[in-house]
PDB file of N, CA and C in Angstrom:
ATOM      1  N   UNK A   1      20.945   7.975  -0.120  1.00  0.00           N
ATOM      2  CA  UNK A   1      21.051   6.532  -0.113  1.00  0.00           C
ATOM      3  C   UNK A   1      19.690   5.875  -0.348  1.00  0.00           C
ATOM      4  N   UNK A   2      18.607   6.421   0.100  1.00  0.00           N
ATOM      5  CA  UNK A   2      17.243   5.879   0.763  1.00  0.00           C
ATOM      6  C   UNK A   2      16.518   5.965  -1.305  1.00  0.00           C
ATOM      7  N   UNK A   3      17.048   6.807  -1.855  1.00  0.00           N
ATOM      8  CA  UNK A   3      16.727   7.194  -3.264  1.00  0.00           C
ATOM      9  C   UNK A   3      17.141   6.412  -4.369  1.00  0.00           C
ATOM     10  N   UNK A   4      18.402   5.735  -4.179  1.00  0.00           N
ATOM     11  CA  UNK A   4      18.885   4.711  -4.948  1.00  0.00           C
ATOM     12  C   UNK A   4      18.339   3.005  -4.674  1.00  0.00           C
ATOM     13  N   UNK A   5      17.814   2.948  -2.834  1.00  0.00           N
ATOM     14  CA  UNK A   5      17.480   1.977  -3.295  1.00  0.00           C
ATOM     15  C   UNK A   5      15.493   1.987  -3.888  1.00  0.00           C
ATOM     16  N   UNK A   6      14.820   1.793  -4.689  1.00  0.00           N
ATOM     17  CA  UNK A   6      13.625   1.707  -5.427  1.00  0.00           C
ATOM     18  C   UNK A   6      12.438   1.312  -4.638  1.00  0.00           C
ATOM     19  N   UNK A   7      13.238   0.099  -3.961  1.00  0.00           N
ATOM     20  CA  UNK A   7      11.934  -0.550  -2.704  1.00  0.00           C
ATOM     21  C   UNK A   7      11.684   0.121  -1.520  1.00  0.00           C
ATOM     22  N   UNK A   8      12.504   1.081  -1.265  1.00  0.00           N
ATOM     23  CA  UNK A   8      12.553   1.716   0.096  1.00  0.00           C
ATOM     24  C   UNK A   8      11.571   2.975  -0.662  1.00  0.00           C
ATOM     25  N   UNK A   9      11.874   3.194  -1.306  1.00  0.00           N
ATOM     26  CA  UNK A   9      11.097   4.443  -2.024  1.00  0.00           C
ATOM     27  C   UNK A   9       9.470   3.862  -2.319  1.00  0.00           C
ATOM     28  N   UNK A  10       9.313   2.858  -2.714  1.00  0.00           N
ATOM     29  CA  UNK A  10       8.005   2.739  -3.023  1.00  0.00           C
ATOM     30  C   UNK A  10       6.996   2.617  -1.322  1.00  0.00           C
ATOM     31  N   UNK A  11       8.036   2.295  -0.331  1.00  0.00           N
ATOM     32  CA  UNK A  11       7.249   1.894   0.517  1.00  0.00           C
ATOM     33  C   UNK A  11       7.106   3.824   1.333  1.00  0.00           C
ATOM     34  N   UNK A  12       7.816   4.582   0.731  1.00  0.00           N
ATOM     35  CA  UNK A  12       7.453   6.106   0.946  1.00  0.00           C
ATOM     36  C   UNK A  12       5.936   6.306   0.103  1.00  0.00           C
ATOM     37  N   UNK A  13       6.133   5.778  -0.931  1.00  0.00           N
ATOM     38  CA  UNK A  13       4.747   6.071  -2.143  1.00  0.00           C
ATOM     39  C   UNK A  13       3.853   5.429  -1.748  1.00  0.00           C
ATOM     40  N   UNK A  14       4.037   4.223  -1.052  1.00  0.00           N
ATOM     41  CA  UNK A  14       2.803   3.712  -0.308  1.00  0.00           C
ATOM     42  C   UNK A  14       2.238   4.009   0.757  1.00  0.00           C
ATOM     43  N   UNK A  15       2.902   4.973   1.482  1.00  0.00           N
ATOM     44  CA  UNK A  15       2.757   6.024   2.952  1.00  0.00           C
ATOM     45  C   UNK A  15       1.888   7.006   1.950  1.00  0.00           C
ATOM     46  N   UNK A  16       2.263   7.808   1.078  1.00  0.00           N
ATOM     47  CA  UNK A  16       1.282   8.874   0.267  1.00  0.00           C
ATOM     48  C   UNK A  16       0.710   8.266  -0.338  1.00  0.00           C
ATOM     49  N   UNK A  17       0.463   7.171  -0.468  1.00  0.00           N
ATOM     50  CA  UNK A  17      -0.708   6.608  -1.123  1.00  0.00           C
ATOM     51  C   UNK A  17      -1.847   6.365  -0.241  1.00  0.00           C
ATOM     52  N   UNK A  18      -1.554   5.785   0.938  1.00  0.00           N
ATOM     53  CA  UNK A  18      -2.745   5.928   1.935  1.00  0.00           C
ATOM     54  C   UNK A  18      -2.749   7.146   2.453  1.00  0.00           C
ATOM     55  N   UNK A  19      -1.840   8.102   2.759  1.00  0.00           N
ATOM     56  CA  UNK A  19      -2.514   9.363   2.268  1.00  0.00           C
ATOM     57  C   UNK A  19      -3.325  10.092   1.821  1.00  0.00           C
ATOM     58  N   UNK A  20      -2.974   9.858   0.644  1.00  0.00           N
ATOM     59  CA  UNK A  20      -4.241  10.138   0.005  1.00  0.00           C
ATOM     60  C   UNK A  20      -5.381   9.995  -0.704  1.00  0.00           C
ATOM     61  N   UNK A  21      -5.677   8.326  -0.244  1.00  0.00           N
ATOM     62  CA  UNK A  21      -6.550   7.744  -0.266  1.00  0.00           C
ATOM     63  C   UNK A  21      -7.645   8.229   1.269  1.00  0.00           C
ATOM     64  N   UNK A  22      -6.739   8.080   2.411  1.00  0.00           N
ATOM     65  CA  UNK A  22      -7.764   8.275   3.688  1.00  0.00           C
ATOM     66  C   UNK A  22      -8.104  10.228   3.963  1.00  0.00           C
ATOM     67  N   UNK A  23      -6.990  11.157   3.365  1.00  0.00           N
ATOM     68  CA  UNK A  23      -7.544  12.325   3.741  1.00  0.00           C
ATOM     69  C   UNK A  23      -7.940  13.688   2.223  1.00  0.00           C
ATOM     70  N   UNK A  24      -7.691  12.666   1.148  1.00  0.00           N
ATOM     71  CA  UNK A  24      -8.158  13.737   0.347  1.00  0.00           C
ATOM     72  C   UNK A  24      -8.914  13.463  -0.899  1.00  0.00           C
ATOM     73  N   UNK A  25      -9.214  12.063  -1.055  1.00  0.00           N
ATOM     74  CA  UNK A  25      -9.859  11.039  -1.817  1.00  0.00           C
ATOM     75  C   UNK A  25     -11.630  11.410  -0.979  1.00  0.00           C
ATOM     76  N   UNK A  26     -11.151  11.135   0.642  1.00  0.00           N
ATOM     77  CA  UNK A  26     -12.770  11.076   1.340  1.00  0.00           C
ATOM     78  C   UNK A  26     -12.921  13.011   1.769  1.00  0.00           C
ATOM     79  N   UNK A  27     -12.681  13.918   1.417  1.00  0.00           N
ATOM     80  CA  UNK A  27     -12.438  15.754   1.467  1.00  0.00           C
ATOM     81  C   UNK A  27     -13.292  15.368  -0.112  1.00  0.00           C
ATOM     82  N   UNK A  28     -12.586  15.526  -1.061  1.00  0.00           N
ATOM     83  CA  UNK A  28     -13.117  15.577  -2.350  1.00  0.00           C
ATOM     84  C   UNK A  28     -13.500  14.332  -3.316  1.00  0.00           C
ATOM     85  N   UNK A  29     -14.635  14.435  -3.308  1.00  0.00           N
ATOM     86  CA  UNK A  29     -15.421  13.551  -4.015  1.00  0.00           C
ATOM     87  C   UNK A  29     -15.364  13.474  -5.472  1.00  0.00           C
ATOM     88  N   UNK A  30     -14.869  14.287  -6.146  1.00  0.00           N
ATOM     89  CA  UNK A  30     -14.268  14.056  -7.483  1.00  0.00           C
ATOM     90  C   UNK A  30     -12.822  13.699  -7.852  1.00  0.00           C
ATOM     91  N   UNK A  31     -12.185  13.423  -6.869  1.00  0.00           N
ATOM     92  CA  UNK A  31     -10.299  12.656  -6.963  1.00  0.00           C
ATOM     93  C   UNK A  31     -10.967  11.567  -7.075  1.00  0.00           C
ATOM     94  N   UNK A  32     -10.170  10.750  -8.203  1.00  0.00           N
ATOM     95  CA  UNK A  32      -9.738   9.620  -9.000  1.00  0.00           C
ATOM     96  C   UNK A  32      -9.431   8.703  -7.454  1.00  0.00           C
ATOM     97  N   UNK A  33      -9.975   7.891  -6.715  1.00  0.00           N
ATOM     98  CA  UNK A  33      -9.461   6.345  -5.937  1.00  0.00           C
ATOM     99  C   UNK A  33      -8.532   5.872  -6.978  1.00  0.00           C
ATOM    100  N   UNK A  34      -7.169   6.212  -6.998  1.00  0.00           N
ATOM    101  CA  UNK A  34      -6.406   5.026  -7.835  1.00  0.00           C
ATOM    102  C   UNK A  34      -5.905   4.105  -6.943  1.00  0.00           C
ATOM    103  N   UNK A  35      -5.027   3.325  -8.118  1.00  0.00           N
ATOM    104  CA  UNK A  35      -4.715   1.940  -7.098  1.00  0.00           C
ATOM    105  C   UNK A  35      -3.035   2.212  -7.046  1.00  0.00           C
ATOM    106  N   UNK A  36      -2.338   1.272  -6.340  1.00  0.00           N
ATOM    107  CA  UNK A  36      -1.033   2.008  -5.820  1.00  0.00           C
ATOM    108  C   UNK A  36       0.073   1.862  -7.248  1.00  0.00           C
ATOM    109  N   UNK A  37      -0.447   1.101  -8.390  1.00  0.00           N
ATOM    110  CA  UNK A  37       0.487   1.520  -9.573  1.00  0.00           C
ATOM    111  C   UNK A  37       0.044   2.549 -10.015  1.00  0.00           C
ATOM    112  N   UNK A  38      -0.781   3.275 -10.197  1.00  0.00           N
ATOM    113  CA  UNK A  38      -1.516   4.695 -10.511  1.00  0.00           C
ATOM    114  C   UNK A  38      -0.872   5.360 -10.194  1.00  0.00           C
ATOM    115  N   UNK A  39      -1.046   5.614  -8.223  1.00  0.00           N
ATOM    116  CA  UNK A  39      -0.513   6.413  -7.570  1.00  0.00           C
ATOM    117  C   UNK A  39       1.057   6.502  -7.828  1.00  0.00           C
ATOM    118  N   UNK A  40       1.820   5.365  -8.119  1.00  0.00           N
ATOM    119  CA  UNK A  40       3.088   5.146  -8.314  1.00  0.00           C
ATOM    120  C   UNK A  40       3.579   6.145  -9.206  1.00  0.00           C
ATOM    121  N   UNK A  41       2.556   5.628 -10.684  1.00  0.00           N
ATOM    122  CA  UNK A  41       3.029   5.980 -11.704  1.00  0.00           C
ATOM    123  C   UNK A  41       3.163   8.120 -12.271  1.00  0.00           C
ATOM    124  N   UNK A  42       2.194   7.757 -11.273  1.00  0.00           N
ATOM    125  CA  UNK A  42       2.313   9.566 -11.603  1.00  0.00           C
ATOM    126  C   UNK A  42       3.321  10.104 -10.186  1.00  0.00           C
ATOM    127  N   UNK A  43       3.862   9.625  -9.383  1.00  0.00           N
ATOM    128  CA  UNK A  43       4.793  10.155  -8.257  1.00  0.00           C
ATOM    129  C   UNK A  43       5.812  10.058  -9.091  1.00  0.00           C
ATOM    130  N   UNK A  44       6.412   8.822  -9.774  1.00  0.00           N
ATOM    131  CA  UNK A  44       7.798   8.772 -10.878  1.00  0.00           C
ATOM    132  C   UNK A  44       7.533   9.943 -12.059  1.00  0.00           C
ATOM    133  N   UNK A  45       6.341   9.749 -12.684  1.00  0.00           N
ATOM    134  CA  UNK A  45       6.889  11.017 -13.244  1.00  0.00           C
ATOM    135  C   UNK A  45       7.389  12.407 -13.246  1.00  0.00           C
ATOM    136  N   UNK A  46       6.178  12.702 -11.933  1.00  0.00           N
ATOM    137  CA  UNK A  46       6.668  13.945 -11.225  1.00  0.00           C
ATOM    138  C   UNK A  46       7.745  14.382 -10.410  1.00  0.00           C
ATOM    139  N   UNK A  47       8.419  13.632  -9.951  1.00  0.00           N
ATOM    140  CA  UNK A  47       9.747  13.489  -9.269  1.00  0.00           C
ATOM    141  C   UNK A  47      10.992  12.980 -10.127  1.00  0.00           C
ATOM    142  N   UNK A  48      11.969  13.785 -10.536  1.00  0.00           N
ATOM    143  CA  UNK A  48      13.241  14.554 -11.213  1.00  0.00           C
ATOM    144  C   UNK A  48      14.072  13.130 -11.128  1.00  0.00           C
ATOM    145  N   UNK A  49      14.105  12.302  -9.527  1.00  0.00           N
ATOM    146  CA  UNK A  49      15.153  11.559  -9.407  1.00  0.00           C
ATOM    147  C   UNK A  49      14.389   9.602 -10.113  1.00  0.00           C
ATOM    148  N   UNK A  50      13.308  10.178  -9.910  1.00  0.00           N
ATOM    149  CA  UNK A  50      12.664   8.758 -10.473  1.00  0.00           C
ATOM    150  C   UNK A  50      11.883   8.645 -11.883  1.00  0.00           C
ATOM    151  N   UNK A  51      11.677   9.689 -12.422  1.00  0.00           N
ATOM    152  CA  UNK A  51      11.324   9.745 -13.991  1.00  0.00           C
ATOM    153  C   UNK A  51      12.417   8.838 -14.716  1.00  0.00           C
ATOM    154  N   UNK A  52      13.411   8.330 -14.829  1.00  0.00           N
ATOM    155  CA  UNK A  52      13.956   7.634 -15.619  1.00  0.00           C
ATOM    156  C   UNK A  52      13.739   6.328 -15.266  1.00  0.00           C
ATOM    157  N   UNK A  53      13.288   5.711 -14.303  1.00  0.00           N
ATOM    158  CA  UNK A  53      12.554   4.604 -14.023  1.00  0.00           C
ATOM    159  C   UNK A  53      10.807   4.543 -14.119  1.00  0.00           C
ATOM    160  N   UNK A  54      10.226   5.409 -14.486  1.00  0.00           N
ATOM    161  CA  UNK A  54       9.234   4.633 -14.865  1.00  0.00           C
ATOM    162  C   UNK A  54       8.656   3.639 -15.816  1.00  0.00           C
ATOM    163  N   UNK A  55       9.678   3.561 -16.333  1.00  0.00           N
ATOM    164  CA  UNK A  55       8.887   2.941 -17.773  1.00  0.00           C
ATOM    165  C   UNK A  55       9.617   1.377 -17.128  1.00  0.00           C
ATOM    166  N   UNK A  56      10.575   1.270 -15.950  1.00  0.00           N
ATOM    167  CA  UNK A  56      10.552  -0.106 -14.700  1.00  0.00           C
ATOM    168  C   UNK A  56       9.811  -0.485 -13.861  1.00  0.00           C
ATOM    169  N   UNK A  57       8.882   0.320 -13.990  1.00  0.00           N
ATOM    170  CA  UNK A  57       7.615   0.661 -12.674  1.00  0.00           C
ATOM    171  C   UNK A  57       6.775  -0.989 -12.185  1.00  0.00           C
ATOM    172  N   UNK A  58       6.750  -1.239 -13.246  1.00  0.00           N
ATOM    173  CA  UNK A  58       5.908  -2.942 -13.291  1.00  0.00           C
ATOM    174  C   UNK A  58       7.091  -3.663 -12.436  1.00  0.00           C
ATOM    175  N   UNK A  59       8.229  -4.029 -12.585  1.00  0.00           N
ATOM    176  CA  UNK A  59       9.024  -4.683 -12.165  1.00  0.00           C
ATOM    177  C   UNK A  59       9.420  -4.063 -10.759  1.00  0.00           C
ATOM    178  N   UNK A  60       9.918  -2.850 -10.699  1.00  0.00           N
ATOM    179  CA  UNK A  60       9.858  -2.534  -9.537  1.00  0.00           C
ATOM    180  C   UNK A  60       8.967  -2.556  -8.443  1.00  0.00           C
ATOM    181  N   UNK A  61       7.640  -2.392  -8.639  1.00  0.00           N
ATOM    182  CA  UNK A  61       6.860  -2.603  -7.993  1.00  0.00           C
ATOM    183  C   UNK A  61       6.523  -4.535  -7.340  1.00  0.00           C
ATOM    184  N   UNK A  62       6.514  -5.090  -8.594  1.00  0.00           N
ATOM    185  CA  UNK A  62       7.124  -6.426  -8.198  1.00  0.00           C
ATOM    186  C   UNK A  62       7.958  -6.732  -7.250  1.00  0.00           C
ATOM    187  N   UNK A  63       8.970  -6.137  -7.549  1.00  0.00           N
ATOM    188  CA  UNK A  63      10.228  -6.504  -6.565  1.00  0.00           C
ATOM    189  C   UNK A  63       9.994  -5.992  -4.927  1.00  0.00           C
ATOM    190  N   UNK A  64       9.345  -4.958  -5.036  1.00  0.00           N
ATOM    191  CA  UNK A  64       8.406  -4.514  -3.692  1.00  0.00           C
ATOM    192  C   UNK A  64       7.744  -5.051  -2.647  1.00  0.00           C
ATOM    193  N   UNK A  65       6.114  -5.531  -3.644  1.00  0.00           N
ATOM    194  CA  UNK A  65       5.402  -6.525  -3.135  1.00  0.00           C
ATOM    195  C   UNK A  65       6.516  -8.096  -2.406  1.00  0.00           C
ATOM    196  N   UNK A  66       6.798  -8.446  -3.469  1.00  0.00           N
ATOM    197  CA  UNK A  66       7.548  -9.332  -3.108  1.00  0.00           C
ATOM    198  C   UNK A  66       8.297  -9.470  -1.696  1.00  0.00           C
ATOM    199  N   UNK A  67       9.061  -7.895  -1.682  1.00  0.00           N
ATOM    200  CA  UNK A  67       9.826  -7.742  -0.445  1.00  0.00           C
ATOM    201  C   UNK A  67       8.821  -7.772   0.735  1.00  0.00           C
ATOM    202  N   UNK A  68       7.519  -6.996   0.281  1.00  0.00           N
ATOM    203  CA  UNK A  68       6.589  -6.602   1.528  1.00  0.00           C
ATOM    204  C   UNK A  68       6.196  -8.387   2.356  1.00  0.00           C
ATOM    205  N   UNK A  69       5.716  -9.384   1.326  1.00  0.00           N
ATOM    206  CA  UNK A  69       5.506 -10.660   1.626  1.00  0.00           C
ATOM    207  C   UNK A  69       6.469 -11.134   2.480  1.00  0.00           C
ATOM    208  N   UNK A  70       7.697 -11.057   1.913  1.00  0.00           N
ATOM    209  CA  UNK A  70       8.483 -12.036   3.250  1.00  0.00           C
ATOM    210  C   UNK A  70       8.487 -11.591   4.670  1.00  0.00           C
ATOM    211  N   UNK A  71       8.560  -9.418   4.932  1.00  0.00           N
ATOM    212  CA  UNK A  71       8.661  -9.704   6.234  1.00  0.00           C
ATOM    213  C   UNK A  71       7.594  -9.850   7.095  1.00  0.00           C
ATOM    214  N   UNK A  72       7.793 -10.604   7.869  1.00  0.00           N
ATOM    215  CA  UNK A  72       6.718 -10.783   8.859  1.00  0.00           C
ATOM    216  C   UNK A  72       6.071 -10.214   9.362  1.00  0.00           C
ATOM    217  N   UNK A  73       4.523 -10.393   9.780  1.00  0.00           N
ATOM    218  CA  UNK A  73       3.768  -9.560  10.469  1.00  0.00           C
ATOM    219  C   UNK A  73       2.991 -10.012  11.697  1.00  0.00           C
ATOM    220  N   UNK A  74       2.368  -9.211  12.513  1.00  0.00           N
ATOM    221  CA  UNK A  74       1.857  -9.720  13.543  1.00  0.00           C
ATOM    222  C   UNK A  74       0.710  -9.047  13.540  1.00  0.00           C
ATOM    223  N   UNK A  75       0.066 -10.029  13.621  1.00  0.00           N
ATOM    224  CA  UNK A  75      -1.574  -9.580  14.068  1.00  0.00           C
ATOM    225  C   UNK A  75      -2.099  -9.712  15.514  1.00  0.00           C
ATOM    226  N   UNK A  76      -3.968  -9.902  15.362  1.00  0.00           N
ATOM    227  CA  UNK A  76      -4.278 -10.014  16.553  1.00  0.00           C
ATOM    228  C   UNK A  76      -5.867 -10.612  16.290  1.00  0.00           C
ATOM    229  N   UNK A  77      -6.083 -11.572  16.955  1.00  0.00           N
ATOM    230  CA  UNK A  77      -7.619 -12.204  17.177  1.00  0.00           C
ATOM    231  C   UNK A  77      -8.179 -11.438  18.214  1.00  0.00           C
ATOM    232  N   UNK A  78      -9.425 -10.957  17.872  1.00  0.00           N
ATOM    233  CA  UNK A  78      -9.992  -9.968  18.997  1.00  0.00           C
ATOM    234  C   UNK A  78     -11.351 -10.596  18.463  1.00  0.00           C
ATOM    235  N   UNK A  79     -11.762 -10.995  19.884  1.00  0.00           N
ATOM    236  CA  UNK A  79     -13.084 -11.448  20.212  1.00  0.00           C
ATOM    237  C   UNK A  79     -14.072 -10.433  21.414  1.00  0.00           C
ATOM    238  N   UNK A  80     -14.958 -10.906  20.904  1.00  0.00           N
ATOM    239  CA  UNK A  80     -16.161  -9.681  21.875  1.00  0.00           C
ATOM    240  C   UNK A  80     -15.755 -10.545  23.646  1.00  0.00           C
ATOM    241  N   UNK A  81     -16.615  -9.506  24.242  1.00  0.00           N
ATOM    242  CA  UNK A  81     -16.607 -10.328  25.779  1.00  0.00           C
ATOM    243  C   UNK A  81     -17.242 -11.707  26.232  1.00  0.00           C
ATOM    244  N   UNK A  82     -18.044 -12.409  25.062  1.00  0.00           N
ATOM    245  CA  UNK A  82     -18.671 -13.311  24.946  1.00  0.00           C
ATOM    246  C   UNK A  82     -17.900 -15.001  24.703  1.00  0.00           C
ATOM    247  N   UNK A  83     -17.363 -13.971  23.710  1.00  0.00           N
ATOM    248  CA  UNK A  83     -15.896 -15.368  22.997  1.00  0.00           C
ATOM    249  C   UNK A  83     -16.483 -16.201  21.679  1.00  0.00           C
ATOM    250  N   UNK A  84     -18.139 -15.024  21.403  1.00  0.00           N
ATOM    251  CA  UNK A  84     -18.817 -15.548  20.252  1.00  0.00           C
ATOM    252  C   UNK A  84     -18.722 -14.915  18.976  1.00  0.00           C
ATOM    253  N   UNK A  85     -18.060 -13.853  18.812  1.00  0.00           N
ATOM    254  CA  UNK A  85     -17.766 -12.864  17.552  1.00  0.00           C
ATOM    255  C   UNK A  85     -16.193 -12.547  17.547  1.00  0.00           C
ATOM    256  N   UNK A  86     -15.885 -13.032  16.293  1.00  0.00           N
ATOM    257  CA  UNK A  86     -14.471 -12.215  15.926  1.00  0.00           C
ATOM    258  C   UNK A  86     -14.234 -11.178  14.675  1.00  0.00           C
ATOM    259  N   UNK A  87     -13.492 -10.379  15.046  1.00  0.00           N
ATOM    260  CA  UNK A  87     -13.217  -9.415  13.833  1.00  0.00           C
ATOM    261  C   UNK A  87     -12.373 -10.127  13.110  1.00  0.00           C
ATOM    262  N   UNK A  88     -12.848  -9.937  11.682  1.00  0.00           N
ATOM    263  CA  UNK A  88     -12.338 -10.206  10.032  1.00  0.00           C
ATOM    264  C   UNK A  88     -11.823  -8.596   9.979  1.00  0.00           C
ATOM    265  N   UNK A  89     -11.056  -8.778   9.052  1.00  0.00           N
ATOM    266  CA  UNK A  89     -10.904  -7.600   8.276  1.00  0.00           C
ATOM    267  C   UNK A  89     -10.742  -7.835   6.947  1.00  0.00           C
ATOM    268  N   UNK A  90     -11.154  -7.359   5.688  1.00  0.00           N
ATOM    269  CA  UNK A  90     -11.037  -7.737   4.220  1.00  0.00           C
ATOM    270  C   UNK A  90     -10.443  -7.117   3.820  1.00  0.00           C
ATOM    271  N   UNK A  91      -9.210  -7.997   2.887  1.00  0.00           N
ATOM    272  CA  UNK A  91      -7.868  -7.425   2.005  1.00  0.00           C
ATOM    273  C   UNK A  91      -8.447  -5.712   1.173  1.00  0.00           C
ATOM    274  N   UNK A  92      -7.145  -5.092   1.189  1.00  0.00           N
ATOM    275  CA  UNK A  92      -7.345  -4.179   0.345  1.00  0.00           C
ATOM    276  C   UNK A  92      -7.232  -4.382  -0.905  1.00  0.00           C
ATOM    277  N   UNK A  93      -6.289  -4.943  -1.266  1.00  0.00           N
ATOM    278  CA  UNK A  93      -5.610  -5.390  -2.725  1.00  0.00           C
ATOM    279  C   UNK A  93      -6.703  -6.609  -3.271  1.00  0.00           C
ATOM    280  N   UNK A  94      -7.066  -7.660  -2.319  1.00  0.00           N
ATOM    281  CA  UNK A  94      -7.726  -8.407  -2.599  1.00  0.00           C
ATOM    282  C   UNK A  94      -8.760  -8.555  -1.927  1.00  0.00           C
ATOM    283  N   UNK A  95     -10.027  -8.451  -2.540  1.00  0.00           N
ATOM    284  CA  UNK A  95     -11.359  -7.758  -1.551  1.00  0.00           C
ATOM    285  C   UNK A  95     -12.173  -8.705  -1.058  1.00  0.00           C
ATOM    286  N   UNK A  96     -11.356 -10.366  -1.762  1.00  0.00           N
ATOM    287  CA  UNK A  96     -12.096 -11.804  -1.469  1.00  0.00           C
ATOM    288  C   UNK A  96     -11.455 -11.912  -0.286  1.00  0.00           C
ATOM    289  N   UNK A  97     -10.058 -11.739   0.354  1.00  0.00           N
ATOM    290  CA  UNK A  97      -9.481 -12.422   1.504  1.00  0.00           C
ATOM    291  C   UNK A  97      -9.796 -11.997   2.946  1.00  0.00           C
ATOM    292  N   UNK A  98     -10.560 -12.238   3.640  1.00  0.00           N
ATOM    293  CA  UNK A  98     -10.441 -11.758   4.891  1.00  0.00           C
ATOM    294  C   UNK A  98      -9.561 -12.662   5.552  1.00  0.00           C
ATOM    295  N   UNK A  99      -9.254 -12.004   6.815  1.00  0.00           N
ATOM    296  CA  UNK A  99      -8.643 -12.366   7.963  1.00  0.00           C
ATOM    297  C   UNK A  99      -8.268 -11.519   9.331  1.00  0.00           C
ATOM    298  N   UNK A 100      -7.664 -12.003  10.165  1.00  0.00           N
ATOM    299  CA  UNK A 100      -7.234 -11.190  11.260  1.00  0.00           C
ATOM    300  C   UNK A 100      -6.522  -9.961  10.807  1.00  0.00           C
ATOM    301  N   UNK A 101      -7.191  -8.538  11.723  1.00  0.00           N
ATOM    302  CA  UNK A 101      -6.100  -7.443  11.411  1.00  0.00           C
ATOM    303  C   UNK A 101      -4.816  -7.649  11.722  1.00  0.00           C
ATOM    304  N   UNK A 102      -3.795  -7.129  11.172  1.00  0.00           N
ATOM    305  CA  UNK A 102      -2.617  -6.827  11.475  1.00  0.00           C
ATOM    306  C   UNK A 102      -1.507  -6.471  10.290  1.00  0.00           C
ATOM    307  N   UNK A 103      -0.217  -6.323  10.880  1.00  0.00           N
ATOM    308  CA  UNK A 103       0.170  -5.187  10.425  1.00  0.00           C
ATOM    309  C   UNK A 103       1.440  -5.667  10.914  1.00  0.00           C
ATOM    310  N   UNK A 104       2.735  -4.430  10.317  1.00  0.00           N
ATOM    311  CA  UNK A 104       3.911  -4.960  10.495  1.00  0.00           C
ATOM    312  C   UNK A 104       4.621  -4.164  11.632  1.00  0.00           C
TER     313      UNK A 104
END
């Protein structure tokens, strides 16, 4: 079921994408940092049930993001013991946006 629907699947490719961005990108220093249509694009080819969708990959991935935006998330303002420093954290996707960490 989880295979037919596309968005549920990408948000698997985005689990192995930080994958392997945090444990085998920083191990070997000659792997390619791609970005998550990269990573996408070579998981569809290599996988039997999603090779006939890659060449949807742009749109699907669209339809993704998209989904990821609406649901809600919760963060957190964390200040030192002072109440004079707060943590930023800066976008991955977009390296201009900071803001509060959080997560879904």
């Amino acid at each position: 079921e989880q295979r037919e629907d596309l968005v549920r699947v990408l948000f698997a490719v985005e689990l192995a994408h930080w994958f392997f961005i945090d444990f085998y990108c920083e191990d070997y220093n000659d792997l390619h940092v791609c970005n998550i249509k990269e990573f996408a694009q070579q998981i569809f080819l290599h996988c039997p049930f999603l090779r006939d969708y890659v060449h949807n990959l742009d749109i699907i991935l669209s339809r993704w993001r998209g989904y990821k935006l609406s649901v809600p998330t919760y963060g957190a303002v964390l200040l030192d013991p002072t109440y004079e420093h707060v943590l930023l954290v800066r976008g991955f996707y977009n390296r201009e946006s900071w803001g509060f960490p959080k997560g879904k």
